[in-house]
Protein backbone atom coordinates (compact mmCIF):
# COMPACT_ATOMS: atom_id res chain seq x y z
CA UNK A 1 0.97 16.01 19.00
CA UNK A 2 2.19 17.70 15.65
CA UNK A 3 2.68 15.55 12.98
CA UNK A 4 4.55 15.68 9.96
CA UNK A 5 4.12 12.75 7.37
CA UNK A 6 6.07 13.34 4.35
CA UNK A 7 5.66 11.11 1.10
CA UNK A 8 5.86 10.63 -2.51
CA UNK A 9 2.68 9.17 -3.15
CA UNK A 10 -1.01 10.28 -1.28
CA UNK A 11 -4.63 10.33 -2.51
CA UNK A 12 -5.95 10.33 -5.17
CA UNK A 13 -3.44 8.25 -6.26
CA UNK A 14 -4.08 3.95 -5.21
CA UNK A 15 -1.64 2.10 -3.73
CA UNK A 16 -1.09 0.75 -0.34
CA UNK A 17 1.28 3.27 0.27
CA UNK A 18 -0.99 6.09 0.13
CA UNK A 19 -4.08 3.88 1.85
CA UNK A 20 -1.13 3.53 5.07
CA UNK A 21 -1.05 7.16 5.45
CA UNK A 22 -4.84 7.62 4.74
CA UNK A 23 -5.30 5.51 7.43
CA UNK A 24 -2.64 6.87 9.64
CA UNK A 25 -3.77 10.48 9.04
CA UNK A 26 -7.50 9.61 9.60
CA UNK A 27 -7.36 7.19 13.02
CA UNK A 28 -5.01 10.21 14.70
CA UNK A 29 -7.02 12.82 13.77
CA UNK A 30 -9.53 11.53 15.37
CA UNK A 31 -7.50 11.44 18.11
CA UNK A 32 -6.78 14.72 18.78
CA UNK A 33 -3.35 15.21 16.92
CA UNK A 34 -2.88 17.42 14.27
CA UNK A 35 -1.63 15.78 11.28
CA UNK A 36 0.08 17.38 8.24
CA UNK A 37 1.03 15.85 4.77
CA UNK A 38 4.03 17.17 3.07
CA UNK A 39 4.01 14.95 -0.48
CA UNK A 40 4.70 15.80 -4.35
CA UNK A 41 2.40 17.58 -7.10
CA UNK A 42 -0.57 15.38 -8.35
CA UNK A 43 -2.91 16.90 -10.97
CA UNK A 44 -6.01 15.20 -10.15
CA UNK A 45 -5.06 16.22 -6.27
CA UNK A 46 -8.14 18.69 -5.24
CA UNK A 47 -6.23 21.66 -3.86
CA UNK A 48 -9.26 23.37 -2.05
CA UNK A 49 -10.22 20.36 -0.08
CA UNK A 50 -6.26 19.71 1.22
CA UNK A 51 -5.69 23.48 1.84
CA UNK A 52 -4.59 23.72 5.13
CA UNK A 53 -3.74 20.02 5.74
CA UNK A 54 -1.71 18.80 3.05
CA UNK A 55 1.31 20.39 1.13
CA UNK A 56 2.17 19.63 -2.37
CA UNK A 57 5.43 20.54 -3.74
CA UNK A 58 6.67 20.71 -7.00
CA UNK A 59 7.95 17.25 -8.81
CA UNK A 60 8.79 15.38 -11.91
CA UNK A 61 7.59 11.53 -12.32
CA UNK A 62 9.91 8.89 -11.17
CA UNK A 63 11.97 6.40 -13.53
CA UNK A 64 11.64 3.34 -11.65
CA UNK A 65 7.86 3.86 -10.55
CA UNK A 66 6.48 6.37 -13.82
CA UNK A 67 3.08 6.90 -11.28
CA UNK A 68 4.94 8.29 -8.27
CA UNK A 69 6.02 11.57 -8.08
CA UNK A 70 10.05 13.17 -7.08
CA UNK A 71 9.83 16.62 -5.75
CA UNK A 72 12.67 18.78 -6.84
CA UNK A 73 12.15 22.03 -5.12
CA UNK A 74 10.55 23.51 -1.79
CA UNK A 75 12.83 22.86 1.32
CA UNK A 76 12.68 26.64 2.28
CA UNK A 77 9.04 26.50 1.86
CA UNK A 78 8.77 23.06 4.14
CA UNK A 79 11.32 24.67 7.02
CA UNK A 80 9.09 27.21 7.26
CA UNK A 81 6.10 25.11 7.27
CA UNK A 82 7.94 23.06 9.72
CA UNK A 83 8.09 26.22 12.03
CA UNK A 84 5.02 27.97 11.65
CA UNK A 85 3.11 24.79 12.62
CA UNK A 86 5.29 23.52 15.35
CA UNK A 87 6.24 19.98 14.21
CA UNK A 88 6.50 17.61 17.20
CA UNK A 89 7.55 14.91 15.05
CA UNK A 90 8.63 13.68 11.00
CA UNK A 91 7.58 10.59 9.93
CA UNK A 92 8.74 9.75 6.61
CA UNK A 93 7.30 7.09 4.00
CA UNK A 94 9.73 6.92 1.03
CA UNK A 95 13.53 6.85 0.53
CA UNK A 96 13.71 9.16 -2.04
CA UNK A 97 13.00 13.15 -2.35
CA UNK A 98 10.18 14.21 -0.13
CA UNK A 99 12.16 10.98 2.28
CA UNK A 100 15.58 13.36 2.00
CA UNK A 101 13.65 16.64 2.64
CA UNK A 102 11.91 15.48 6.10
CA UNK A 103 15.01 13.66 7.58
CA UNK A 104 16.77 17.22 6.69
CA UNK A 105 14.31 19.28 8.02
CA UNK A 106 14.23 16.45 11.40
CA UNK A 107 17.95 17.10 11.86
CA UNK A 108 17.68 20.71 11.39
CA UNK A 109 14.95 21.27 14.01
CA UNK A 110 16.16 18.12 16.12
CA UNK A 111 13.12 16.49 15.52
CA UNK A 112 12.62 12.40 16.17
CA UNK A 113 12.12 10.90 12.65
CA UNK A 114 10.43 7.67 12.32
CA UNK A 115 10.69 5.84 8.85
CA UNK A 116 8.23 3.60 7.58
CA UNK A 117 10.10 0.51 4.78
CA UNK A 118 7.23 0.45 2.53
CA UNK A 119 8.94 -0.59 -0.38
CA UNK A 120 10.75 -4.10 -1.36
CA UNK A 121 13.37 -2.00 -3.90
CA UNK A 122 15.05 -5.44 -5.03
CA UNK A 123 11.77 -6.33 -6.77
CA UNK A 124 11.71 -2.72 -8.89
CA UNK A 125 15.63 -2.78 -10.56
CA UNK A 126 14.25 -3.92 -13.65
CA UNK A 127 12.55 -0.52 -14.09
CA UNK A 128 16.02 0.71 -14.80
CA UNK A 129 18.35 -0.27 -17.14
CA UNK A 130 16.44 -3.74 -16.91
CA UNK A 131 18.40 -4.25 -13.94
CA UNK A 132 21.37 -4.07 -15.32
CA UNK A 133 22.97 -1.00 -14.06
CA UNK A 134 21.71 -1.39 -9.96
CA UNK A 135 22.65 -4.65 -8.27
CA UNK A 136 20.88 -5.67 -5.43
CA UNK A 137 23.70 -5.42 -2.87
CA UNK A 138 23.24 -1.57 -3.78
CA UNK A 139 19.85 -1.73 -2.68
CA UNK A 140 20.73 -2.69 0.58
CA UNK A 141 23.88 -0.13 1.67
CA UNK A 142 21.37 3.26 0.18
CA UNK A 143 18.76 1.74 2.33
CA UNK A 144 21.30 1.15 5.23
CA UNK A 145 22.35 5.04 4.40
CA UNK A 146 19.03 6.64 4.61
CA UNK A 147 18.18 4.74 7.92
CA UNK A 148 20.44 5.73 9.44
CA UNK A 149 20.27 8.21 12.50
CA UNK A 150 16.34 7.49 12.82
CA UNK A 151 14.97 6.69 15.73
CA UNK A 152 12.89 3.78 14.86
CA UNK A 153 12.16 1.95 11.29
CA UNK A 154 8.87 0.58 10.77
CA UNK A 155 8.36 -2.37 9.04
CA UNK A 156 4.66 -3.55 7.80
CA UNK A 157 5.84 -7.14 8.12
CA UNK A 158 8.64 -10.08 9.50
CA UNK A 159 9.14 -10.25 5.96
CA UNK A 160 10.35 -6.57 5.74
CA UNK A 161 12.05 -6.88 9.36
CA UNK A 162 14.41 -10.00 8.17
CA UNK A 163 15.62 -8.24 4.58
CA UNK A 164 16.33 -4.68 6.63
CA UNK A 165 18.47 -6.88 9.09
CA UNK A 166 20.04 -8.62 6.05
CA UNK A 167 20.81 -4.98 5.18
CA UNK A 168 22.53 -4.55 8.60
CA UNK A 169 19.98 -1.48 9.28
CA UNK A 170 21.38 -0.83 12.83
CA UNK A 171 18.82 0.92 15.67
CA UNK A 172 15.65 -0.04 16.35
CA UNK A 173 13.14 -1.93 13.70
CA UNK A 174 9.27 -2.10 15.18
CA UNK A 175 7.23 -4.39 13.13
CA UNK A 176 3.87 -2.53 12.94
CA UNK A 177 1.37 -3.72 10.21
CA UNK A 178 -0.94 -0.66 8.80
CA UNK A 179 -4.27 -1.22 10.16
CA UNK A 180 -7.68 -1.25 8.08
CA UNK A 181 -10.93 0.99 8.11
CA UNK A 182 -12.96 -2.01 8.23
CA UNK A 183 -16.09 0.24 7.95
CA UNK A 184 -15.04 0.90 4.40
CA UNK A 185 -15.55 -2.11 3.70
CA UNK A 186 -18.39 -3.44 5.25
CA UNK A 187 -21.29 -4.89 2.88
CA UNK A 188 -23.99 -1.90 2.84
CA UNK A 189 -27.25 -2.14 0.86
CA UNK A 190 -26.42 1.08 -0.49
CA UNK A 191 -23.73 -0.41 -2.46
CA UNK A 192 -26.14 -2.51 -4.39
CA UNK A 193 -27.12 0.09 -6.98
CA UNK A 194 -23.37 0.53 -7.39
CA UNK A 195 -22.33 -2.86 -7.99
CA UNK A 196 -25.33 -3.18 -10.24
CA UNK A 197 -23.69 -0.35 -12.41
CA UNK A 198 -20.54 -1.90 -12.43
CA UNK A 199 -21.45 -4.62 -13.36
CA UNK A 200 -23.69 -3.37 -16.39
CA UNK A 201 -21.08 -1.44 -17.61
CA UNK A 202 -18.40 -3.79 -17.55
CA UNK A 203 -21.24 -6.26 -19.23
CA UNK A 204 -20.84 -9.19 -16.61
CA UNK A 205 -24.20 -11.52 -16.22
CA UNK A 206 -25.51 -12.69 -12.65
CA UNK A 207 -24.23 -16.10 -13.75
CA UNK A 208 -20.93 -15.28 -14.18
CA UNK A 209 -17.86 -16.06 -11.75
CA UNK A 210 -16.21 -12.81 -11.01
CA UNK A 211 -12.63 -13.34 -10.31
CA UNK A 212 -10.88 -9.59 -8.99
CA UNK A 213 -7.56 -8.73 -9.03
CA UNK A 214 -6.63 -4.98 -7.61
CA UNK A 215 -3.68 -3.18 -7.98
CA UNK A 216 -1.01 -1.77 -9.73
CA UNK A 217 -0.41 -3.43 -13.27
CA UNK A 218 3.08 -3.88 -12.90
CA UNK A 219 5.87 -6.61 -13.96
CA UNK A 220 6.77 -6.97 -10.05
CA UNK A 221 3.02 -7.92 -9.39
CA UNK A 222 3.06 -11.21 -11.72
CA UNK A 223 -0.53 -10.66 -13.56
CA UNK A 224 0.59 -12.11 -15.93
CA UNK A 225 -0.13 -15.56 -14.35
CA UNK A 226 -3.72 -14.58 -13.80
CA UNK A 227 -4.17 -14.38 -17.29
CA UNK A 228 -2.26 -17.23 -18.43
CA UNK A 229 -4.31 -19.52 -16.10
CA UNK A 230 -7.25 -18.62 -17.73
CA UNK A 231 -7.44 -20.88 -21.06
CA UNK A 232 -7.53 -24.09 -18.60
CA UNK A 233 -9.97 -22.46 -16.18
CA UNK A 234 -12.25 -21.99 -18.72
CA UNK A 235 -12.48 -25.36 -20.20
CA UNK A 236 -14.05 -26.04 -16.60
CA UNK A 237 -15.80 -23.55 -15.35
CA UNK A 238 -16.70 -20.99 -18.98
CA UNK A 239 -18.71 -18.59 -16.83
CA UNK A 240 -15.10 -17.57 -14.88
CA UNK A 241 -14.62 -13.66 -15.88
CA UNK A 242 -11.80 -11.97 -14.88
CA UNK A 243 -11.83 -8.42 -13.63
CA UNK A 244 -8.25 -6.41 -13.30
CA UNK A 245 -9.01 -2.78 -11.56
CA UNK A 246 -5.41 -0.72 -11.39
CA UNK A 247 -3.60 0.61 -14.04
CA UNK A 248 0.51 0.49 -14.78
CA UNK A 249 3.04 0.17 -17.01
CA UNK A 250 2.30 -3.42 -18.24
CA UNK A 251 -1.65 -2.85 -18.78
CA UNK A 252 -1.08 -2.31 -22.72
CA UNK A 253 1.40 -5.93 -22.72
CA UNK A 254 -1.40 -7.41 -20.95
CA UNK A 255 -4.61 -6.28 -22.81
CA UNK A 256 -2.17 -7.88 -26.12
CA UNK A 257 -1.56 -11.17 -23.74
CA UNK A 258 -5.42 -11.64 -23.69
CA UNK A 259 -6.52 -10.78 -27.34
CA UNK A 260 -3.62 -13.04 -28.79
CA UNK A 261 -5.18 -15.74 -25.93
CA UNK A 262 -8.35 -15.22 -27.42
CA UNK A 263 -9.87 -14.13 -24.12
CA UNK A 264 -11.50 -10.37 -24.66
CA UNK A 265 -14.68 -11.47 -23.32
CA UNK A 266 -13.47 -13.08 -20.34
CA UNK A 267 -11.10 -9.88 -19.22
CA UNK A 268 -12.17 -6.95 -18.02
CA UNK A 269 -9.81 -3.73 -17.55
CA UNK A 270 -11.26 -1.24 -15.68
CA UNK A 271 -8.06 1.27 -15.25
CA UNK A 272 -7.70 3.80 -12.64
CA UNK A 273 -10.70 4.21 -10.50
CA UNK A 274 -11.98 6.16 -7.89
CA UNK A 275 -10.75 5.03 -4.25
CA UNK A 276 -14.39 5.44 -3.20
CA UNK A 277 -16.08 2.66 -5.87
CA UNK A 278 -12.73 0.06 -4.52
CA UNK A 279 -15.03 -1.26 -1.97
CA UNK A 280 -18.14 -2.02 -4.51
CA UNK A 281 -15.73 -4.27 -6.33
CA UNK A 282 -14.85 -6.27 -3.51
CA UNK A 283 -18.21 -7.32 -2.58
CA UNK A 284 -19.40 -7.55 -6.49
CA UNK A 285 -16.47 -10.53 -6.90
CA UNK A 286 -16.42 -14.78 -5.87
CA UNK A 287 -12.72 -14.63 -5.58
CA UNK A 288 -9.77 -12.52 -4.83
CA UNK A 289 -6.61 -13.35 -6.95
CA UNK A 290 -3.04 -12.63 -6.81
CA UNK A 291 0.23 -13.89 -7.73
CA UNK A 292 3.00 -10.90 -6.57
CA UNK A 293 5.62 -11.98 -4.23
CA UNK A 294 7.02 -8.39 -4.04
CA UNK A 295 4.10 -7.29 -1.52
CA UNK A 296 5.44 -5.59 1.87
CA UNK A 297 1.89 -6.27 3.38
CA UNK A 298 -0.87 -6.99 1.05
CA UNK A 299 -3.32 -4.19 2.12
CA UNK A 300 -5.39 -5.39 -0.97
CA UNK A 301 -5.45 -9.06 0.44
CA UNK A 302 -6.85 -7.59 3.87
CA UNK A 303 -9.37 -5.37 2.52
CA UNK A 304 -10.90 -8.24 0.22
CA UNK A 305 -10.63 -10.39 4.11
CA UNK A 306 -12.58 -7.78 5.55
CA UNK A 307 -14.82 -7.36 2.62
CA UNK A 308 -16.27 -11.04 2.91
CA UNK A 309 -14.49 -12.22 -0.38
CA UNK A 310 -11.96 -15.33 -0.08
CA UNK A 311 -8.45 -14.92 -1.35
CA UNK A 312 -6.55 -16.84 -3.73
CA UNK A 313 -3.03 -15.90 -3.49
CA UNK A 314 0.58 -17.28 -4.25
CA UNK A 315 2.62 -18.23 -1.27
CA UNK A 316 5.29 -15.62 0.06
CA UNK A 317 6.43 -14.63 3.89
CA UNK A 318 4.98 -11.45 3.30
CA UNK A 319 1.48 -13.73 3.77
CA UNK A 320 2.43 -15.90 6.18
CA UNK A 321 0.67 -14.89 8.93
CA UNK A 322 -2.62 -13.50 7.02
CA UNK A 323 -3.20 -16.37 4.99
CA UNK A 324 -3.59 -19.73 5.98
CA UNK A 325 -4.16 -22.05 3.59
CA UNK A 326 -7.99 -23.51 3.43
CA UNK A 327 -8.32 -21.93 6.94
CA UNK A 328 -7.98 -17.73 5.98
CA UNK A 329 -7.66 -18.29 2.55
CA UNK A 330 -6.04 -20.22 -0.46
CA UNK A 331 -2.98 -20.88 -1.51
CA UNK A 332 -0.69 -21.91 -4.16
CA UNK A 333 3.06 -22.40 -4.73
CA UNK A 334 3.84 -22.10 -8.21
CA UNK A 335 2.46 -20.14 -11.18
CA UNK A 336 1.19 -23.21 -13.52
CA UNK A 337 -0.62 -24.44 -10.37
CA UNK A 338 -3.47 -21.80 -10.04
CA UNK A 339 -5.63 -22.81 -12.96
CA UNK A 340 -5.93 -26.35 -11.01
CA UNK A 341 -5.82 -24.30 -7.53
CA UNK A 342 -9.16 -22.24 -8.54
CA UNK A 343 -11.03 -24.97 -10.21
CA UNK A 344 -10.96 -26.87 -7.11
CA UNK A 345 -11.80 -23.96 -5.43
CA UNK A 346 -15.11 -23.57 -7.82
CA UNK A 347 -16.07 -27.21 -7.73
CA UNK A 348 -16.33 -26.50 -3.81
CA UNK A 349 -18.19 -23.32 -3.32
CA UNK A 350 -19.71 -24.56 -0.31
CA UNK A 351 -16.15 -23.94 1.91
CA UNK A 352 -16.32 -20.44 0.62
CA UNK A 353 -19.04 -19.38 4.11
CA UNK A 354 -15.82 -20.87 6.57
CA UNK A 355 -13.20 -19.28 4.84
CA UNK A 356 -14.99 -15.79 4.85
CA UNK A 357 -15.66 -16.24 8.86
CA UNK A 358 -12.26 -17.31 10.25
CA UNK A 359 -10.57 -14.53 7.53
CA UNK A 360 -12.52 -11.90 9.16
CA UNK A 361 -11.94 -13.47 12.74
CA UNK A 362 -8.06 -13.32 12.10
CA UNK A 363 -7.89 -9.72 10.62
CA UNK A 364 -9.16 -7.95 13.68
CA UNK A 365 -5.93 -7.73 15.12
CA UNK A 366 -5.57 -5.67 11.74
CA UNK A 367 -7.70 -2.83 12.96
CA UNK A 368 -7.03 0.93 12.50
CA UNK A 369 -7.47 1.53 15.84
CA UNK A 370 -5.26 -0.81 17.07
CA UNK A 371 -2.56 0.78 14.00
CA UNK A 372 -3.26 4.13 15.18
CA UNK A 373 -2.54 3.33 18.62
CA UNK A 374 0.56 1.27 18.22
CA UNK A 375 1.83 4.84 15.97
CA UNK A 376 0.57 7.02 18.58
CA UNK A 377 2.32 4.84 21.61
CA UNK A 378 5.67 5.16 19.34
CA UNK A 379 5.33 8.76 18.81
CA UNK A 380 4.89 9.65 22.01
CA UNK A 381 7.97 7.65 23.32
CA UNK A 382 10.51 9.30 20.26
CA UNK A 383 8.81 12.96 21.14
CA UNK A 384 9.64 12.02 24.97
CA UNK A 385 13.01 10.94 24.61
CA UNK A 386 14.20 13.91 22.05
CA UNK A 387 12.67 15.99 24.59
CA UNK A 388 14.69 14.65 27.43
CA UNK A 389 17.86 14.63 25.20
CA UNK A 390 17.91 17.40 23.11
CA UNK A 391 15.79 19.70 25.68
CA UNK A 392 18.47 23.04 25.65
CA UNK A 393 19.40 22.42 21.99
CA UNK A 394 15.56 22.66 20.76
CA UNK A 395 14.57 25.68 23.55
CA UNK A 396 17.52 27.37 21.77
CA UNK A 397 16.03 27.14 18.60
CA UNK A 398 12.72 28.08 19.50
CA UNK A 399 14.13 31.14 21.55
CA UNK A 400 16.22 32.10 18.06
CA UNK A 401 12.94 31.53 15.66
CA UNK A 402 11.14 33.91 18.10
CA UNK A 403 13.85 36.74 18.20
């Protein structure tokens, strides 16, 4: 098969979006399909190592997210790409530009499009206007609008499923979860020197309690809380250091939040880093952390699973089914209970060995192989039925492109 993933957001930038289509692109690769990223500009993006496989197109950053990327020019260019490299199928992964450009070129061609809902939009309106000029119910008829004539949405969790059914998306809604490289993140003695240099230059001691939170710092990702829970922590348990790798638009509010808390040398902000070194962070930390309730998934929460490191996270039905609580993981409900939540979780290190275990037992069902095939399986059956539906319409258009 010929695949077609178009996006607003890829490597090198970090975000579960982009790891879902790393992931994607990777596992069918490997199995014999020829995959093809159509995204927006990126700067850091190295050109000579994409040539040929990915296709950047020109864009301006986004209001709501400043980090993602809107294209605003190149659907000749992506038609033709579309016919040159005879697309079999579009899969699109955002709502917005490069989103509008593949369902256009899908209909154009008579391509099946698949959508993947990455994105819980209700949880990003204060990013414009402070929420005051979208309302929610808006949310909900765009997203009905731009689902429409696909022929299947995907959505990463039950979570996702309910709120597009509460959006009365019509057609067909396949919950498939992204799957994770669990290779990545498999302990390796060659990681040793690395966390070894993290951890001298972020000056943490072999005594200290490494608590990591990963991610974008964002308002919609509650950090805040992680912060705020520190003060009591302490009093407890002073060797507790907090390390925050991500960057976003509340990083500068934050970095304030702990100097005025008087806690600069028990924070660490790391910003942006490499996608590579993300593993060697995960096995340098004790605990995992996390207090968002606007996750679709929580790709971060199943990489630290699959990493050996126990999560600490704050109860939402995007979790449900990944953590259980003192079984997969911890849990808490509200955000004044986690300074209490983690002390008792650091006056009992010794559960730490049966939470790791039965975490790593439940994610396997969280494979990439097993994502890659459930995609593939899906593919196939749109590719099958466009062919059997729109058979004279696209042997027309092939006969026309040829002429």
């Amino acid at each position: 098969m010929r695949i077609a993933l178009f996006t607003d957001t890829y490597h090198p930038q970090i975000n579960g979006v982009a790891t879902s289509i790393m992931v994607l692109e990777k596992y069918l690769h490997q199995r014999g399909h020829d995959v093809y990223v159509f995204t927006s500009s990126d700067s850091h993006a190295d050109l000579t190592e994409e040539n040929g496989k990915v296709f950047r197109f020109p864009s301006l950053g986004a209001l709501f997210v400043p980090e993602r990327r809107l294209a605003v020019a190149g659907l000749s260019r992506a038609s033709h790409l579309i016919e040159d490299l005879e697309i079999d199928l579009i899969h699109t992964h955002t709502e917005f530009s490069m989103g509008v450009m593949g369902k256009m070129l899908a209909k154009k061609y008579h391509l099946p499009c698949i959508h993947t809902y990455h994105t819980m939009y209700k949880d990003y309106l204060h990013y414009i206007a402070k929420g005051k000029l979208i309302p929610p119910s808006l949310v909900g008829i765009l997203s009905r609008l731009y689902c429409k004539k696909t022929y299947a949405v995907i959505a990463p969790t039950e979570k996702v499923k309910k709120q597009l059914e509460q959006y009365n998306i019509r057609g067909s809604i396949r919950t498939i979860p992204t799957g994770i490289d669990f290779a990545t993140f498999k302990r390796d003695f060659k990681q040793i020197e690395t966390i070894y240099q993290i951890k001298e230059k972020l000056q943490l001691q072999s005594t200290d309690t490494i608590l990591l939170s990963v991610g974008r710092i964002a308002q919609e990702k509650n950090m805040r809380v992680l912060i705020e829970s520190l003060p009591t922590l302490l009093l407890e348990h002073p060797s507790v250091k907090l390390v925050m790798v991500g960057d976003g638009p509340e990083k500068k509010e934050l970095m304030q939040l702990t100097k005025k808390l008087g806690l600069t040398e028990s924070v660490r902000f790391t910003g942006a880093i490499p996608w590579s070194d993300i593993p060697a962070y995960y096995q340098m930390a004790d605990l995992f952390l996390s207090a968002s309730t606007s996750e679709t998934q929580g790709l971060t929460y199943i990489e630290a699973m699959a990493s050996g490191l126990p999560v600490v996270a704050k109860q939402d039905p995007s979790i449900a089914e990944l953590l259980i609580d003192k079984r997969t993981g911890f849990l808490f409900q509200e955000d004044l209970e986690l300074a209490e939540t983690l002390s008792n979780i650091l006056n009992r290190p010794e559960q730490f060995r049966s939470i790791k275990q039965q975490a790593k037992r439940h994610i396997e069902r969280l494979s990439a192989d097993h994502f890659a095939n459930q995609m593939e399986q899906l593919y196939e059956e749109a590719i099958y039925s466009y062919v059997t539906s729109h058979h004279s319409i696209r042997t027309l258009n092939k006969k026309e492109r040829l002429s």
